[in-house]
N, C-alpha and C. Protein backbone atom coordinates (compact mmCIF):
# COMPACT_ATOMS: atom_id res chain seq x y z
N UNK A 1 121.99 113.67 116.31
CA UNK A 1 121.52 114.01 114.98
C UNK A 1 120.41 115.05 115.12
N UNK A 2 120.71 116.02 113.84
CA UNK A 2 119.51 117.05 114.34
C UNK A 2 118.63 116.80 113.33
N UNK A 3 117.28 116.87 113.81
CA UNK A 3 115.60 117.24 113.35
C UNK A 3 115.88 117.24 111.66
N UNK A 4 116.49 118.70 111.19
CA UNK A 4 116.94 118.80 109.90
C UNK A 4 117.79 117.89 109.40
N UNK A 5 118.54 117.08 109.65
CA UNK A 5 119.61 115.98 109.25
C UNK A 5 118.34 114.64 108.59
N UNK A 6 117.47 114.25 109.62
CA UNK A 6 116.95 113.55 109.92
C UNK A 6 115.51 113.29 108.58
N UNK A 7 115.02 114.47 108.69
CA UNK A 7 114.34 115.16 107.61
C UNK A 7 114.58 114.84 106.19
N UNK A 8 115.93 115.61 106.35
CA UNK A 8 116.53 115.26 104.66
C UNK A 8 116.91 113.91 104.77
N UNK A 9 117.73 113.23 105.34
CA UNK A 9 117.66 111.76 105.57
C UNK A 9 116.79 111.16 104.66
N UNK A 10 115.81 111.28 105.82
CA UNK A 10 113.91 110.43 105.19
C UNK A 10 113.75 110.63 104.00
N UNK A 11 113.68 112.15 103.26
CA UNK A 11 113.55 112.13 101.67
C UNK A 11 114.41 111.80 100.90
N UNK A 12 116.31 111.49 101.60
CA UNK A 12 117.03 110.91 100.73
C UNK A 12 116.45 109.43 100.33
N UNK A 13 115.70 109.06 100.94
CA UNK A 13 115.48 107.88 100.73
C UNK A 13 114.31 107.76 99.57
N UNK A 14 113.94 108.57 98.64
CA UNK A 14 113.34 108.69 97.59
C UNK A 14 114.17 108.70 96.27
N UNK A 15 115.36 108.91 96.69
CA UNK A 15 116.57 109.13 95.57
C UNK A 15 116.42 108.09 94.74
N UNK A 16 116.32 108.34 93.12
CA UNK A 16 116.62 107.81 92.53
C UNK A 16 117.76 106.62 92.00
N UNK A 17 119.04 107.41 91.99
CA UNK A 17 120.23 107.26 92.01
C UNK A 17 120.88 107.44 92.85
N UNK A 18 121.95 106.73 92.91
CA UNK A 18 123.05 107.15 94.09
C UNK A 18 123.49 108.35 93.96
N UNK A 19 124.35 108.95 95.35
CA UNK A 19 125.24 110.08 95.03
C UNK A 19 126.74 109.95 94.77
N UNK A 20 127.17 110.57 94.11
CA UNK A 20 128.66 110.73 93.87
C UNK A 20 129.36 110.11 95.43
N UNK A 21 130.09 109.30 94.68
CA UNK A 21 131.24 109.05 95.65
C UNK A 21 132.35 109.39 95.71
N UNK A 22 132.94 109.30 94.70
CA UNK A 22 134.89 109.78 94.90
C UNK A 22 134.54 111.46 95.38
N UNK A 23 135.34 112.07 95.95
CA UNK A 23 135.62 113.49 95.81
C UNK A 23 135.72 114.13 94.25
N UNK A 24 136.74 113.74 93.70
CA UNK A 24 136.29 114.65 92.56
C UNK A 24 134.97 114.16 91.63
N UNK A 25 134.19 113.17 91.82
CA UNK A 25 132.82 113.28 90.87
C UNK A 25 131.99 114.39 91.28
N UNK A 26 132.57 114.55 93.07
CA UNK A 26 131.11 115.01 94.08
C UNK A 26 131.49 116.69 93.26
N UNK A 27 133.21 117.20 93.44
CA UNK A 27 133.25 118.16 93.16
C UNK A 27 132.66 118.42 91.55
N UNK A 28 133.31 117.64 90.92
CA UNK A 28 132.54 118.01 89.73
C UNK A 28 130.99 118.20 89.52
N UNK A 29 130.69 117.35 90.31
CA UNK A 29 128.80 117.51 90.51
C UNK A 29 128.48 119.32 90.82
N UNK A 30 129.21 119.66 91.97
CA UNK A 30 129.20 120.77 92.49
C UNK A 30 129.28 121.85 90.89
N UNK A 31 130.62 121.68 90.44
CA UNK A 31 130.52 122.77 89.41
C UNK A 31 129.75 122.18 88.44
N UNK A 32 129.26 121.58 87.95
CA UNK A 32 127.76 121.73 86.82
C UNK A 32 127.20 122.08 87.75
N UNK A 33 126.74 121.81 88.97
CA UNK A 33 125.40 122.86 89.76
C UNK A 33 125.89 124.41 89.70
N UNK A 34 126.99 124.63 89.41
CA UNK A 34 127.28 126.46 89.18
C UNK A 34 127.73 126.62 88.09
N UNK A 35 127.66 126.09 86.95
CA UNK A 35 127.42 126.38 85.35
C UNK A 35 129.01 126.62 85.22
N UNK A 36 129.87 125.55 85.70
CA UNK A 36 131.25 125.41 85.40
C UNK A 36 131.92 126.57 86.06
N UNK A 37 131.64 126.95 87.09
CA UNK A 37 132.52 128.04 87.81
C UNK A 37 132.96 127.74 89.10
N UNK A 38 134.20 127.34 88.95
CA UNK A 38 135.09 126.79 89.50
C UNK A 38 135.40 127.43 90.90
N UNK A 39 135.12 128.62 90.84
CA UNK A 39 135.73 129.96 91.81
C UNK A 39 134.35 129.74 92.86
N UNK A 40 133.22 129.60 92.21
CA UNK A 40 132.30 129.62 93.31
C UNK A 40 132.05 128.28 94.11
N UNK A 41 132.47 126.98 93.54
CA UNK A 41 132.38 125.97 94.92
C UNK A 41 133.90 126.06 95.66
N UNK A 42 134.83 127.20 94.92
CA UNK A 42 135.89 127.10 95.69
C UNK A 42 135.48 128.17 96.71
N UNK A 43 134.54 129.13 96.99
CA UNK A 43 133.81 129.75 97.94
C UNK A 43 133.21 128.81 98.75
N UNK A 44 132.43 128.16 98.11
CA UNK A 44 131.37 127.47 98.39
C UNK A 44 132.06 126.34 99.71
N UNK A 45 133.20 126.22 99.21
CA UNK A 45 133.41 124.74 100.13
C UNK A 45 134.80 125.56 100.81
N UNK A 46 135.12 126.89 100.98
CA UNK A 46 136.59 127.15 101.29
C UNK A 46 137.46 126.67 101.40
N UNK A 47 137.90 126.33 100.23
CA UNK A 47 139.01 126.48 99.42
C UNK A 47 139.22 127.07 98.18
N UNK A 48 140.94 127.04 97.59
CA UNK A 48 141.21 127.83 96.96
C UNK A 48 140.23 127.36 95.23
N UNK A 49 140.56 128.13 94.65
CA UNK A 49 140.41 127.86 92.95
C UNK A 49 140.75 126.60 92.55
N UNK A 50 142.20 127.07 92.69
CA UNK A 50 143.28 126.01 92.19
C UNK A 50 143.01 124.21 92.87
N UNK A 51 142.72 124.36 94.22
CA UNK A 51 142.46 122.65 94.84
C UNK A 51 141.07 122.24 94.19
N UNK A 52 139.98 123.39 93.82
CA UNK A 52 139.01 122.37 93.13
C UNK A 52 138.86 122.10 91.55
N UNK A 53 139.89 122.61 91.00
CA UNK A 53 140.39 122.27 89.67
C UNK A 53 141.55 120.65 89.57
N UNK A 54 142.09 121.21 90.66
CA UNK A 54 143.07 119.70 91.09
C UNK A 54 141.59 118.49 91.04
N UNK A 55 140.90 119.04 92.17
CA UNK A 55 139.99 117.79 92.19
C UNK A 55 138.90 117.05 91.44
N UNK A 56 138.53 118.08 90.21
CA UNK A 56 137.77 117.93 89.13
C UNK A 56 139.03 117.23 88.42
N UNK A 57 140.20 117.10 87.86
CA UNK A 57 140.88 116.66 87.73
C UNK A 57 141.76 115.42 87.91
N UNK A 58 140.73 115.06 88.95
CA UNK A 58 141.21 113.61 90.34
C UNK A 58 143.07 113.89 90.20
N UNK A 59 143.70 114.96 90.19
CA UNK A 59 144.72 114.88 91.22
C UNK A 59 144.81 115.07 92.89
N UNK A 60 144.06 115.26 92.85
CA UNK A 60 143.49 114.72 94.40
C UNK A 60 142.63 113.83 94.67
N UNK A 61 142.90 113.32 95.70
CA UNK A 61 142.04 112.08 95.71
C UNK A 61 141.06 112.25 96.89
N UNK A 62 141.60 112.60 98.10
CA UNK A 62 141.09 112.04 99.25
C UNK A 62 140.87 113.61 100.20
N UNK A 63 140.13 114.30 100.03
CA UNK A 63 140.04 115.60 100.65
C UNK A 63 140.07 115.15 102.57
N UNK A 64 140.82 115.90 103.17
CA UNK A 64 140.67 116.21 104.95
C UNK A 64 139.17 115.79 105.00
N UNK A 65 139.15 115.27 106.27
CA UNK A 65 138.13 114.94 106.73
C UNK A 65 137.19 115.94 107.01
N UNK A 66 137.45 117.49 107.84
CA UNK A 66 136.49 118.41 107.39
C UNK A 66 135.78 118.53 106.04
N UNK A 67 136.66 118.61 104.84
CA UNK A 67 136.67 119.23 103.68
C UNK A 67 135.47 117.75 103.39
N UNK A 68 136.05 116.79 103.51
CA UNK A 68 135.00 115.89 102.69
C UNK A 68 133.87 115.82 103.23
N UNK A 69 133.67 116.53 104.74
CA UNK A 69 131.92 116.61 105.40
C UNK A 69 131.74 118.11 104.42
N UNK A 70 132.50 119.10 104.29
CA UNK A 70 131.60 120.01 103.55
C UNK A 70 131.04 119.34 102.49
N UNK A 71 131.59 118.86 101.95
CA UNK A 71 131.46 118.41 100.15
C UNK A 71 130.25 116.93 99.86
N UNK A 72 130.42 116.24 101.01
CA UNK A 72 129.32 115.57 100.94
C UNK A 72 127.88 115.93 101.29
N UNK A 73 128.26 116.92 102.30
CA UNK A 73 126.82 117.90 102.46
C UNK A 73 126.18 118.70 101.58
N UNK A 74 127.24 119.61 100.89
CA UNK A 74 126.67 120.49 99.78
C UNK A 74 126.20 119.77 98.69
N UNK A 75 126.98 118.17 97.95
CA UNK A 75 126.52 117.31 97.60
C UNK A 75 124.84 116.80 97.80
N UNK A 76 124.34 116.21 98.85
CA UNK A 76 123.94 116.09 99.51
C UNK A 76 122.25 116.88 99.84
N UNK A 77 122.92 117.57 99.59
CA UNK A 77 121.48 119.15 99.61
C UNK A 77 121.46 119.87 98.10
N UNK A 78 122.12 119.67 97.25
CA UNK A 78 121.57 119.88 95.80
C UNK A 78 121.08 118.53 95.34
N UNK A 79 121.38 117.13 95.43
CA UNK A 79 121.25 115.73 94.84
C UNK A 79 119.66 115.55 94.37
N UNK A 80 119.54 115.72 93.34
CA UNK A 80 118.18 115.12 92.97
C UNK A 80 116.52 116.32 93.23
N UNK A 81 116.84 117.05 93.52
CA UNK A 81 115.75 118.26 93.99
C UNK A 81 114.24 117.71 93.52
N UNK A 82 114.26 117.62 92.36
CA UNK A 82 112.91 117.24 91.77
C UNK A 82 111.83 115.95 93.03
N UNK A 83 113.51 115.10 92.62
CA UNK A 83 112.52 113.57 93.40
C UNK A 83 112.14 113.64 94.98
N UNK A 84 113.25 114.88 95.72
CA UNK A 84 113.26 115.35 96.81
C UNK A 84 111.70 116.11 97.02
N UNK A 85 111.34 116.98 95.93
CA UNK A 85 110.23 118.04 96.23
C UNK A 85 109.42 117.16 95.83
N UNK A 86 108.99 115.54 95.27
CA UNK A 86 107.81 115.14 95.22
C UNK A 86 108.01 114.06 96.31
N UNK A 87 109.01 113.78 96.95
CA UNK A 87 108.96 112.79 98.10
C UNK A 87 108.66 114.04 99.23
N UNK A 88 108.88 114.68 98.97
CA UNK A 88 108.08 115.56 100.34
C UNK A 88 106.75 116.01 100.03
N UNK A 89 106.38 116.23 98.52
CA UNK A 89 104.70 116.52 98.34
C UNK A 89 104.05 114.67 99.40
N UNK A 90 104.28 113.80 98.49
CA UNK A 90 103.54 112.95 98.85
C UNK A 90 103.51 112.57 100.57
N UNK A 91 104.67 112.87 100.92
CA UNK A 91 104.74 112.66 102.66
C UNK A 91 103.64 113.51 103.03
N UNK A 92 103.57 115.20 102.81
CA UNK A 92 102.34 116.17 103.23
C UNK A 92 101.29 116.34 102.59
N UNK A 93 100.77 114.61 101.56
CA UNK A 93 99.49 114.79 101.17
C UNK A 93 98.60 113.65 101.30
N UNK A 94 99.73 112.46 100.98
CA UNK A 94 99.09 111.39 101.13
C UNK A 94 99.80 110.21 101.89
N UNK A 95 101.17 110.51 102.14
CA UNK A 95 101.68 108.96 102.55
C UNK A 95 101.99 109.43 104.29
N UNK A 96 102.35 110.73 104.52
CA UNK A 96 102.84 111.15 105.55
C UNK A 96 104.00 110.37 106.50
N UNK A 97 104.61 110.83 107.65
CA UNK A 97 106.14 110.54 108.07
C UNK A 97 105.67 109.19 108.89
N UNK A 98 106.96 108.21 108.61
CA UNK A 98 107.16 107.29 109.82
C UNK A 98 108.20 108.68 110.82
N UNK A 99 108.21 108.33 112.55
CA UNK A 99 108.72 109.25 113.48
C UNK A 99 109.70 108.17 114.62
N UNK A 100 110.70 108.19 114.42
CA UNK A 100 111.67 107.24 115.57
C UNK A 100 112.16 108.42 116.48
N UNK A 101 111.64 108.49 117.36
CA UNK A 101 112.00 109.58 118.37
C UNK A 101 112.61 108.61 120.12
N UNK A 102 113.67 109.59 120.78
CA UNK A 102 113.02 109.75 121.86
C UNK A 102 113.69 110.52 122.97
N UNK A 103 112.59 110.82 123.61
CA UNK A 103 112.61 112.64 124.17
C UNK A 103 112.13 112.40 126.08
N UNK A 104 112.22 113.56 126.29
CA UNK A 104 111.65 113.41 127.68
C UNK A 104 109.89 113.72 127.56
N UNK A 105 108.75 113.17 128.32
CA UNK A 105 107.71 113.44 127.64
C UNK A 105 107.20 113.40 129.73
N UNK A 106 106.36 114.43 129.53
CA UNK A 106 105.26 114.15 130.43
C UNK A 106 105.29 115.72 131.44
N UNK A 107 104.51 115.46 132.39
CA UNK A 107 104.22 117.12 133.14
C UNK A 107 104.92 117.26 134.62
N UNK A 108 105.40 117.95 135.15
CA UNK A 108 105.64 118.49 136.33
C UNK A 108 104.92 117.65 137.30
N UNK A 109 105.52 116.84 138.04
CA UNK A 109 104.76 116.22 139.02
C UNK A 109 105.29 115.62 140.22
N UNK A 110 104.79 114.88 141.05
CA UNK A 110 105.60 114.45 142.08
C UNK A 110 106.26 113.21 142.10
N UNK A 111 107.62 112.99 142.47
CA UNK A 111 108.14 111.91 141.63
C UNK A 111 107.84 110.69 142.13
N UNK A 112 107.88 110.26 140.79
CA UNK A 112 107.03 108.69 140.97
C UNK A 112 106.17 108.07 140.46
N UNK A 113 104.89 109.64 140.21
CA UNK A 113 103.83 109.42 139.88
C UNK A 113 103.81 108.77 138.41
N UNK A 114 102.78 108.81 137.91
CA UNK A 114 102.62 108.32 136.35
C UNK A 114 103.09 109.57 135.64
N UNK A 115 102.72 110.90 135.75
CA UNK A 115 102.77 111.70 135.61
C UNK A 115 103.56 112.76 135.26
N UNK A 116 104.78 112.07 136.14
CA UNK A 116 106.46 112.44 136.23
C UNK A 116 106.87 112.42 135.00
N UNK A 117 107.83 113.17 134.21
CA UNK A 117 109.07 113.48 132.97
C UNK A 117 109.35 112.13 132.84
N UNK A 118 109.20 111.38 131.87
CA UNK A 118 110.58 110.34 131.71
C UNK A 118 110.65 110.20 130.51
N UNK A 119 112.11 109.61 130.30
CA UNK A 119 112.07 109.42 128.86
C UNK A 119 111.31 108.33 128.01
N UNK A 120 110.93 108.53 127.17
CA UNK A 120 109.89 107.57 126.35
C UNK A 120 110.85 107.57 124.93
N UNK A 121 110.38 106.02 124.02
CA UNK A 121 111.35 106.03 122.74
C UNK A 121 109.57 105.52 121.98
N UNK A 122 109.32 106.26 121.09
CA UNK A 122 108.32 106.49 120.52
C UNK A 122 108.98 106.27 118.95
N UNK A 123 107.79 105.28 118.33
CA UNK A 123 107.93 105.13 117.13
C UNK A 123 106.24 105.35 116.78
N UNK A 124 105.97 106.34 115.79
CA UNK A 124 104.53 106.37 115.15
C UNK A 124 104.70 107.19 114.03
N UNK A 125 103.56 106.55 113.70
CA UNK A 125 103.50 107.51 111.96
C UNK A 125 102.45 108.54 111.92
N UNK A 126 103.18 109.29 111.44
CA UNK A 126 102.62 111.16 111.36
C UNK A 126 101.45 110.90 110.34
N UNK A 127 100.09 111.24 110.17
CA UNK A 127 99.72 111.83 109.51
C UNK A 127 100.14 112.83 108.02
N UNK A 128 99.49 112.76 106.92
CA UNK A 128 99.41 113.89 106.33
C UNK A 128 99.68 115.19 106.68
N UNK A 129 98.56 115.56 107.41
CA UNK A 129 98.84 116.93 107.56
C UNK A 129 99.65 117.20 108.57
N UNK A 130 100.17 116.60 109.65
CA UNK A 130 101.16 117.12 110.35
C UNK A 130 102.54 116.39 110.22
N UNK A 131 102.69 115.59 109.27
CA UNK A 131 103.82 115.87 108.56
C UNK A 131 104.17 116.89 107.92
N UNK A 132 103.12 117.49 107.06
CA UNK A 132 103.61 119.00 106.54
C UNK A 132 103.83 120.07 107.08
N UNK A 133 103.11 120.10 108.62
CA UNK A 133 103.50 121.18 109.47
C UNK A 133 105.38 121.01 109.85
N UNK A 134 105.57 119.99 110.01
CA UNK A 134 107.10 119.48 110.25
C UNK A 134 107.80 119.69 109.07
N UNK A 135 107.49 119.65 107.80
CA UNK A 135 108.44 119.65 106.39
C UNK A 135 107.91 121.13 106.05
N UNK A 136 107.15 121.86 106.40
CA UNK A 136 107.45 123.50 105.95
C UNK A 136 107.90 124.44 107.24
N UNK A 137 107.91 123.65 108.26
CA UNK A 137 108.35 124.57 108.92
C UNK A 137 110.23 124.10 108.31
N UNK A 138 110.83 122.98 107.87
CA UNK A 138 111.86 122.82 107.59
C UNK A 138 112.22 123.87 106.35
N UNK A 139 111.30 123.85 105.47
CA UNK A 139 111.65 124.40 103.73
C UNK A 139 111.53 126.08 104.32
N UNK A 140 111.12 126.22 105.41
CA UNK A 140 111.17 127.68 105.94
C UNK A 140 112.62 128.25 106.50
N UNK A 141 113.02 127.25 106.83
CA UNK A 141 114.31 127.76 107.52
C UNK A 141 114.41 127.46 108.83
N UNK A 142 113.76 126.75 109.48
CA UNK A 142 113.85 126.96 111.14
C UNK A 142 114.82 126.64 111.43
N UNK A 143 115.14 126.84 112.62
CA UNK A 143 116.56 126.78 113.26
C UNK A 143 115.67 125.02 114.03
N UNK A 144 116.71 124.31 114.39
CA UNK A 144 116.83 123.16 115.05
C UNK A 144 115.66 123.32 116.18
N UNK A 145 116.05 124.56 117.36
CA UNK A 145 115.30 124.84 118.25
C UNK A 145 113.42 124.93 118.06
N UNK A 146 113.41 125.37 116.70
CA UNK A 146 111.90 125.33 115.84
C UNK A 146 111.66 124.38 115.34
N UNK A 147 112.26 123.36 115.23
CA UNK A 147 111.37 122.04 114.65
C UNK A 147 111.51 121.11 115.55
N UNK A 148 112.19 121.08 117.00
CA UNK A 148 112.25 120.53 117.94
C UNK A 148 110.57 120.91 118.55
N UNK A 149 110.22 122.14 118.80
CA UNK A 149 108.96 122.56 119.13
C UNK A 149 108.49 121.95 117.93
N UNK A 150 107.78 122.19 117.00
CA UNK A 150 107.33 122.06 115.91
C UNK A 150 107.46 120.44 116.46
N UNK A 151 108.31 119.54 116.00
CA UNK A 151 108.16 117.98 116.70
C UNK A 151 107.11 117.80 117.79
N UNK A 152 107.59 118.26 118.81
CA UNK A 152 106.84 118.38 120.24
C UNK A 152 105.68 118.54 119.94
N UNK A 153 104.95 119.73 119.33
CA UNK A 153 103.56 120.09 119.05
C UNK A 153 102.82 118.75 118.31
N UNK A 154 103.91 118.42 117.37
CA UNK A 154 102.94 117.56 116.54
C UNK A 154 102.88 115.89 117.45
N UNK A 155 103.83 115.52 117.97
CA UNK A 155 103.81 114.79 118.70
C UNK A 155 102.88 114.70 119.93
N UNK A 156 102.66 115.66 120.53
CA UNK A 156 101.61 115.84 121.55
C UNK A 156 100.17 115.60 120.78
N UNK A 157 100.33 116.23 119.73
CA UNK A 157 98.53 116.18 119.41
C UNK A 157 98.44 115.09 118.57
N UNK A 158 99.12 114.40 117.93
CA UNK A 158 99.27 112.97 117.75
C UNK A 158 99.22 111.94 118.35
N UNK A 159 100.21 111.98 119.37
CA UNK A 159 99.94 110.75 120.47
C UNK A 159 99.60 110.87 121.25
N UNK A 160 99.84 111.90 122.32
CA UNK A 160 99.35 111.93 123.49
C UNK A 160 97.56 112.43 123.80
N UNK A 161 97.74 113.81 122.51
CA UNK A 161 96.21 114.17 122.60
C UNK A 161 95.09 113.16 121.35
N UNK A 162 95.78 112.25 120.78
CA UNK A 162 95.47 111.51 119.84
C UNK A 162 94.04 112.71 118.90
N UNK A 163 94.51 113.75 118.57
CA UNK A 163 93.84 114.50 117.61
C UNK A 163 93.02 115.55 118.22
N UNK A 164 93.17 115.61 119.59
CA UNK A 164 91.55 116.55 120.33
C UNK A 164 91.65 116.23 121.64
């Protein structure tokens, strides 16, 4: 699971309401998010016109298993925005992240020592403010490889450097 999966995860869990389940509610969800234009989640999710009119339609029922990871994702990442952007204010102001990690942690050394790489499974809770270093470097765009660092950083000066 990646960093970003994980992320949105955590704030799905602010959701109000459930999300669409059948395929065609999800698709229909999709076209009210594009003001009834049918042509653009048929971009949106590649496929034709015609299959997401079938599926707003529930003559289809059960989209390919690719097709239903697009559709639950795009689902998924429009669902609820509002409750999403204040479950992430309050994580980077006042409640900040629980963190279930686990990674290789430690320095170059001779093996054996205390000192040595090993893997560690770390559970701690982020702070305020470096939860928000982790949720804008996300609303920025980083690629996986950047919030893996971005993790690391905040994790080091969290636990290991416990602040200084």
């Amino acid at each position: 699971m990646s960093i970003d999966d994980a992320l949105t995860g955590a704030l799905a869990g602010a959701f109000t309401r459930p999300m669409p389940k059948s395929a065609g509610a999800q698709v229909r969800y999709l076209v009210r998010q594009h003001k009834g234009s049918t042509k653009a989640v048929a971009e949106l999710l590649g496929v034709s016109q015609r299959t997401v009119e079938r599926y707003v339609r529930d003559q289809i029922r059960r989209p390919r298993a690719d097709l239903a990871a697009r559709l639950a994702g795009e689902v998924r990442r429009r669902w609820q925005p509002q409750v999403r952007a204040r479950a992430r204010k309050a994580a980077a102001t006042t409640g900040g992240l629980m963190v279930d990690v686990r990674a290789r942690f430690g320095f170059t050394a001779a093996p054996g020592t205390t000192d040595d790489a090993r893997m560690r499974h770390l559970t701690l809770a982020l702070p305020p403010g470096q939860a928000a270093r982790l949720l804008d470097a996300q609303a920025a765009g980083a690629t996986d490889r950047d919030l893996q660092q971005v993790t690391g950083d905040v994790l080091g000066e969290v636990y290991f450097r416990d602040g200084g």
